[in-house]
Protein backbone atom coordinates (compact mmCIF):
# COMPACT_ATOMS: atom_id res chain seq x y z
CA UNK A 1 0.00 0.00 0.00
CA UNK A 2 1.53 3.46 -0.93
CA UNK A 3 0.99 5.96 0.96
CA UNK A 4 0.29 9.52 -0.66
CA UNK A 5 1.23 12.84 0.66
CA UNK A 6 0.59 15.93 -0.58
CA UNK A 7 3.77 18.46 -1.47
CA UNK A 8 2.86 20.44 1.41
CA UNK A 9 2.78 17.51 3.78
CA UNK A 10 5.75 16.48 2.62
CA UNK A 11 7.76 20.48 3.17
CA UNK A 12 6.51 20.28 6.08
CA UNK A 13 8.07 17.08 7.22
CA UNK A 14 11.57 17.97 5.74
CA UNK A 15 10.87 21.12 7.36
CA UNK A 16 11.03 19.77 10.83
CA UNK A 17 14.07 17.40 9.62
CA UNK A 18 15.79 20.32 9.07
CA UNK A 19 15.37 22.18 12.18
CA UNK A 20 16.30 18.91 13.81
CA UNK A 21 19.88 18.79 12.41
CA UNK A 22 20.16 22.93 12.45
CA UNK A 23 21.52 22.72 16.14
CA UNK A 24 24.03 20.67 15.12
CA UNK A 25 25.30 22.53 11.95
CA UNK A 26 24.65 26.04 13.99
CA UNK A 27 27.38 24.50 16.74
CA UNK A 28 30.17 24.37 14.07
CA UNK A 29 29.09 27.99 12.56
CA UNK A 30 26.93 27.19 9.88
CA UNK A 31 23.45 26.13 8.98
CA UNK A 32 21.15 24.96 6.09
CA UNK A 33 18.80 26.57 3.95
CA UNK A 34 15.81 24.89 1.99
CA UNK A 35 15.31 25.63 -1.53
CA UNK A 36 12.53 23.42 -2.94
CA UNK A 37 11.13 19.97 -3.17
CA UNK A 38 10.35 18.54 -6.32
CA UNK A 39 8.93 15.11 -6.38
CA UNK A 40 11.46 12.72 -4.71
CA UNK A 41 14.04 15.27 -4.50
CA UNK A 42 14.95 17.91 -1.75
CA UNK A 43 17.06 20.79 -2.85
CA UNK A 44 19.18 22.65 -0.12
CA UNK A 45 22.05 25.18 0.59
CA UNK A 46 24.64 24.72 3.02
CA UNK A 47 25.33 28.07 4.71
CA UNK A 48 28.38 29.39 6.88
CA UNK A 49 30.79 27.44 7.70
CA UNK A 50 29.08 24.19 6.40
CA UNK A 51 29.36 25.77 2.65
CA UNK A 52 33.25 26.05 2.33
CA UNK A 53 33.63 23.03 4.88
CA UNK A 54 35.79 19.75 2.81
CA UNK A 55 32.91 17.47 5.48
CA UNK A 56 30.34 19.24 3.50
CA UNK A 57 29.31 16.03 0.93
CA UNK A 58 29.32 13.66 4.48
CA UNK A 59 27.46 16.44 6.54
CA UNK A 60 24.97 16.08 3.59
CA UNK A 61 24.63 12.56 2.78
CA UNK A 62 24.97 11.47 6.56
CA UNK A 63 23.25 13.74 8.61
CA UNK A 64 20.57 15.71 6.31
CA UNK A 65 19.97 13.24 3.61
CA UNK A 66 19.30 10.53 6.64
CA UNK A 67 17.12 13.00 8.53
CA UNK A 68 15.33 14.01 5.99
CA UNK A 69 14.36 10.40 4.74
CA UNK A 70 13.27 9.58 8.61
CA UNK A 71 10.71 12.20 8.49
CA UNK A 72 9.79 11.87 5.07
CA UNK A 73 10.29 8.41 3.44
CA UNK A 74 9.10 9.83 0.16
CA UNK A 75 12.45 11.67 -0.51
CA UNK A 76 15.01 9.71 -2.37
CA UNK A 77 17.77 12.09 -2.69
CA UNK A 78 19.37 15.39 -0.99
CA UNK A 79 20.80 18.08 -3.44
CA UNK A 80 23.30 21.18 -2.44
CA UNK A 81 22.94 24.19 -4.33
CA UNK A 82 25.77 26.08 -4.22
């Protein structure tokens, strides 16, 4: 059974991913910025010291990509804009 959520439903819930993770990315001087959700993807920006940061790809893929999919299964993939 799939379930179906609405693209509001689903901001929402990467929404609150995101300020789950934003303490941590706030500690180390930098922070994250949400651009848009299309279908199965999220797009974000890493801000501060998270943008210039060589951890930047793990910081993504690890902790935000992960979060993300916890509160929203329907996301498949986490994008940086730079």
């Amino acid at each position: 059974m799939e379930i179906n959520t609405t693209h509001e439903e689903t901001v929402t819930k990467v929404m609150e991913a995101l300020e789950s993770i934003r303490p941590f990315l706030n500690k180390d001087g930098g922070d994250i910025e949400l651009i848009d959700v299309k279908e199965s993807t999220v797009y974000v920006k890493l801000l501060g010291n998270c943008s210039g940061c060589s951890l930047n790809f793990s910081t993504l893929k690890l902790g935000v990509e992960n979060t993300i999919k916890q509160h929203a299964p329907e996301i498949e993939k986490v994008v940086n804009v730079e």
